[in-house]
N, C-alpha and C. Protein backbone atom coordinates (compact mmCIF):
# COMPACT_ATOMS: atom_id res chain seq x y z
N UNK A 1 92.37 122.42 91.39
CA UNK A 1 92.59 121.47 92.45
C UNK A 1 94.03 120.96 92.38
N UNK A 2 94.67 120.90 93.85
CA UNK A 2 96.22 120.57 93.30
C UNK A 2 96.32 118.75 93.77
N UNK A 3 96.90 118.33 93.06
CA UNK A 3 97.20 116.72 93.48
C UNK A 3 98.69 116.53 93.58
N UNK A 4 99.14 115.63 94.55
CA UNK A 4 100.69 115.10 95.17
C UNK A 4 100.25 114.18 93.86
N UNK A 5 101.86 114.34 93.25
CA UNK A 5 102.38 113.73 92.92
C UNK A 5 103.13 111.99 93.35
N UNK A 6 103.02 111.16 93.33
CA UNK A 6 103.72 110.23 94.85
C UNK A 6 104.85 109.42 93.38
N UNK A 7 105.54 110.05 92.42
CA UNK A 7 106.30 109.38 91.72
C UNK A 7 107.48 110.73 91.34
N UNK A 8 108.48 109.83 90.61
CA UNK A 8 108.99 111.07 90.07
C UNK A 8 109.18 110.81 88.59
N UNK A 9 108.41 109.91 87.78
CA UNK A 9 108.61 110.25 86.72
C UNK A 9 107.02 110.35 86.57
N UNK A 10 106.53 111.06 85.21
CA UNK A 10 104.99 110.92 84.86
C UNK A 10 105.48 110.58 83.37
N UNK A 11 103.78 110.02 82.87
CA UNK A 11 103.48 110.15 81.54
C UNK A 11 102.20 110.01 81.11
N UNK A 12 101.87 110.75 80.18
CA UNK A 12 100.61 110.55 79.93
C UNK A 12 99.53 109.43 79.78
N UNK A 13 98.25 109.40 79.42
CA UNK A 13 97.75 108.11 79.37
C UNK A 13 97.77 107.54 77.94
N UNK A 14 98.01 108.73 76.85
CA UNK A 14 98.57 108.52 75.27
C UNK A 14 99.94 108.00 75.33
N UNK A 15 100.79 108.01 76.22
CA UNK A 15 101.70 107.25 75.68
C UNK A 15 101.99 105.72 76.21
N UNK A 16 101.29 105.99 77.70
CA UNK A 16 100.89 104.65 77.88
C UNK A 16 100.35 103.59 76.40
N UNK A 17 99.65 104.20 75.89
CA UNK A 17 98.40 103.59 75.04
C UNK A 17 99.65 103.23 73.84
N UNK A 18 100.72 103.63 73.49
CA UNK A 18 101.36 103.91 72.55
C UNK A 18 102.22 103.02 73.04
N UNK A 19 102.91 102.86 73.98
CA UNK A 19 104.30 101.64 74.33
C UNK A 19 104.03 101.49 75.88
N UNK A 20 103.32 100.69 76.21
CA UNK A 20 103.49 100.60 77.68
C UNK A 20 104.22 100.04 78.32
N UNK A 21 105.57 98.93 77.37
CA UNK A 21 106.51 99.07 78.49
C UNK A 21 107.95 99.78 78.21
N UNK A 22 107.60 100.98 77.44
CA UNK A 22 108.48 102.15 77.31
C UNK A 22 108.16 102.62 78.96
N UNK A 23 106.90 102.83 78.93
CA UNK A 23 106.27 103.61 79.83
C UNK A 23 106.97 103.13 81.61
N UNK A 24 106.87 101.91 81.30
CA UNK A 24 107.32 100.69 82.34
C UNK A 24 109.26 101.20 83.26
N UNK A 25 109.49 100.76 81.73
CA UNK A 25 110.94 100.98 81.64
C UNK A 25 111.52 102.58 82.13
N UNK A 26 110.98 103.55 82.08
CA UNK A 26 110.74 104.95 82.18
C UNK A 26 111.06 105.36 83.76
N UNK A 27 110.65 104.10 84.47
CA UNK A 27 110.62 104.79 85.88
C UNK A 27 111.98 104.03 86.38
N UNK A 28 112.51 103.01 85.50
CA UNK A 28 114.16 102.34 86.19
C UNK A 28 113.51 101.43 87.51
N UNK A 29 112.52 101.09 87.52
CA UNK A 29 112.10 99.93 88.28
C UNK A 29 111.03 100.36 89.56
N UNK A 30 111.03 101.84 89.14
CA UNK A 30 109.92 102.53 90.79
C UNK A 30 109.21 103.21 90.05
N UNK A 31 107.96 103.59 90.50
CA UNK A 31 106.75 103.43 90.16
C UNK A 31 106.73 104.91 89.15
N UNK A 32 105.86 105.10 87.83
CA UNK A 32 105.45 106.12 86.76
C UNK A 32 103.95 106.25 87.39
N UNK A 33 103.74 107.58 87.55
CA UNK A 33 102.77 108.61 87.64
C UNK A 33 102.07 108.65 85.91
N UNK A 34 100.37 107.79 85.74
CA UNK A 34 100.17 108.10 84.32
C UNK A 34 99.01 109.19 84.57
N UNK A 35 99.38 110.38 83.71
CA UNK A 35 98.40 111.34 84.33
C UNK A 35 97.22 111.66 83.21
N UNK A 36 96.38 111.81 83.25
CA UNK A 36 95.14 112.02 82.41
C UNK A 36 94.59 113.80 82.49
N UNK A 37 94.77 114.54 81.31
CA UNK A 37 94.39 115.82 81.56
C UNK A 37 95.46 116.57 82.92
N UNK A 38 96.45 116.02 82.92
CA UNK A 38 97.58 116.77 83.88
C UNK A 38 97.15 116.40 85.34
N UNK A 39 96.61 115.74 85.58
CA UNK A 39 96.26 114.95 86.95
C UNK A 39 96.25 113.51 86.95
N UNK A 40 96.74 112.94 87.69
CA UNK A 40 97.57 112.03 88.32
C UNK A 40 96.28 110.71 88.26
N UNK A 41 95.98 109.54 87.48
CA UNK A 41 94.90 109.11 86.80
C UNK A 41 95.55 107.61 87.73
N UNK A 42 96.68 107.01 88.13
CA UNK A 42 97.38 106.10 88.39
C UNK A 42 98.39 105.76 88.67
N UNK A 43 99.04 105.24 89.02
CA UNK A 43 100.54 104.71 88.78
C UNK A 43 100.99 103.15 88.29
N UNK A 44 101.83 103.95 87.25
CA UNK A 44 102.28 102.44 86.50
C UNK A 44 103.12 101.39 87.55
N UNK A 45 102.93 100.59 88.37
CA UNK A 45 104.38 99.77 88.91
C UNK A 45 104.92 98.56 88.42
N UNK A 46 105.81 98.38 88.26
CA UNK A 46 106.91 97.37 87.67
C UNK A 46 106.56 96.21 88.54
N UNK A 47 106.44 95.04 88.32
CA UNK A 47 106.00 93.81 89.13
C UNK A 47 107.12 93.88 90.09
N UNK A 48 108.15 93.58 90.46
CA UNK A 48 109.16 93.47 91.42
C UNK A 48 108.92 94.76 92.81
N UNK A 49 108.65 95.98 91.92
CA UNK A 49 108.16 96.92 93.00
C UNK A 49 106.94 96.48 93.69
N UNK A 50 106.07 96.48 92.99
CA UNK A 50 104.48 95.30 93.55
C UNK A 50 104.59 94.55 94.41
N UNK A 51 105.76 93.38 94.12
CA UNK A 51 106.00 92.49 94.86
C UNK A 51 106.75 92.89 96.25
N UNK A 52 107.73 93.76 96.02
CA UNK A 52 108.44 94.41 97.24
C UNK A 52 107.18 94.70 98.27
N UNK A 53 105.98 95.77 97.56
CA UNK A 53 105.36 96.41 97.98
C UNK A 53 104.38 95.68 99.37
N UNK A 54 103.99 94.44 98.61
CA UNK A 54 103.12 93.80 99.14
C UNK A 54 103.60 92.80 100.42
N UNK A 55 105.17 92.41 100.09
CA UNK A 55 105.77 91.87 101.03
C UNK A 55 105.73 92.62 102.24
N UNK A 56 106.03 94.22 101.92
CA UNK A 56 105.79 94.98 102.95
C UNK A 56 104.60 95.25 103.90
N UNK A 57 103.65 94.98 103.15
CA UNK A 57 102.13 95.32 103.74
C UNK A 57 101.90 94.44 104.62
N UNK A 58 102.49 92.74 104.25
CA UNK A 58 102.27 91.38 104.81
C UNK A 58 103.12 91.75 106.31
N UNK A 59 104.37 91.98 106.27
CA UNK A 59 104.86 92.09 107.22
C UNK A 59 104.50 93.20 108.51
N UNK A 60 103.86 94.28 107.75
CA UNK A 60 103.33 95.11 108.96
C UNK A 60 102.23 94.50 109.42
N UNK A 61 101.02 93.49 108.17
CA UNK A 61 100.11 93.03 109.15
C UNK A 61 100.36 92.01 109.99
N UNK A 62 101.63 91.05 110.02
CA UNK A 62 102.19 90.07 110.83
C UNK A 62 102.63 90.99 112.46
N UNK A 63 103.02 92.09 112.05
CA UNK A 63 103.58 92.61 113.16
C UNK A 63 102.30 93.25 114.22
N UNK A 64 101.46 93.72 113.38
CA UNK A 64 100.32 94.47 114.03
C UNK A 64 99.73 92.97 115.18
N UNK A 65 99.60 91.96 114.00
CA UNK A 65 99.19 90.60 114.85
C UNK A 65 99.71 90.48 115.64
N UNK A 66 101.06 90.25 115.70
CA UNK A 66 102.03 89.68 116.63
C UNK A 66 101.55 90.74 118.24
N UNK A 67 102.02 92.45 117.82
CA UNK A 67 101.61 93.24 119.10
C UNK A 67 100.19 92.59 119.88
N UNK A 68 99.25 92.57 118.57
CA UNK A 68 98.09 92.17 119.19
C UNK A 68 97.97 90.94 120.11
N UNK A 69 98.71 89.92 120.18
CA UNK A 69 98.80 88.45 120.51
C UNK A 69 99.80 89.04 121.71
N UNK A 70 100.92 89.81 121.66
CA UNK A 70 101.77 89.92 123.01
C UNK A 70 101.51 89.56 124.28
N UNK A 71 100.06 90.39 124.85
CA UNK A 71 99.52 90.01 125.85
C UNK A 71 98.74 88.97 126.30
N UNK A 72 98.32 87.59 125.18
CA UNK A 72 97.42 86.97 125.42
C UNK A 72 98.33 85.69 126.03
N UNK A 73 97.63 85.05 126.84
CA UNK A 73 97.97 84.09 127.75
C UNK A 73 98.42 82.72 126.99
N UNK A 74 99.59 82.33 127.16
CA UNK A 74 100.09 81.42 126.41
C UNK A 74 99.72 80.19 126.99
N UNK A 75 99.17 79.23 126.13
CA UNK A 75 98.67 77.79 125.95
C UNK A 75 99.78 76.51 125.71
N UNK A 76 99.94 75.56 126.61
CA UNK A 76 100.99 74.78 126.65
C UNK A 76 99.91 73.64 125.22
N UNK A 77 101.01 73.01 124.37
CA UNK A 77 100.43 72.20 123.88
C UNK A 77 101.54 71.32 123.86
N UNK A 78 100.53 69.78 123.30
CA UNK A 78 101.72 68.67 123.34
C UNK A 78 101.16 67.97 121.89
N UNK A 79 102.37 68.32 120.86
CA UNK A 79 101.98 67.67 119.64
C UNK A 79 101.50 66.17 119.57
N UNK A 80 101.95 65.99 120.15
CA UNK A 80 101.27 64.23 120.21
C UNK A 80 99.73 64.18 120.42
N UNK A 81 99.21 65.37 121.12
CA UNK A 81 97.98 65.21 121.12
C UNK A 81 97.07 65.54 120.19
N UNK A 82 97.33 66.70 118.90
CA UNK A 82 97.23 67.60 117.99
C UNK A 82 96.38 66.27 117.41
């Protein structure tokens, strides 16, 4: 069975087990491929990539919202009444 790779560094799950933030450090801040039996078991990511990652996800679902809301009929409000 063949599996994508989605990193460009790998390492095993023994060396994980052995220094994991060798393992960390290994990818220079983007994400390690830990592979188990030569297939692709996870990926290690560095918190800052995580964090990038997720910022990203937030913002496509803000945007998906936003398209979604484009067409809906806008509501006058008056804070004083809130």
């Amino acid at each position: 069975m063949v599996h994508t790779i989605l990193a460009d560094v790998t390492t095993s799950v023994s060396e994980l087990k052995k220094n994991p933030m060798a393992v960390v450090s290994l990818g220079e801040g983007f994400p390690v491929a830990v592979l188990n039996r030569n297939q692709p078991a996870f990926y290690c990511v560095p918190a800052e990539a995580y964090e990038a990652l997720m910022d990203k996800l937030e913002d496509l679902e803000l945007a998906a919202l936003v398209l979604e809301r484009k067409s809906q009929e806008e509501l006058e409000v008056n804070l004083d009444e809130l």
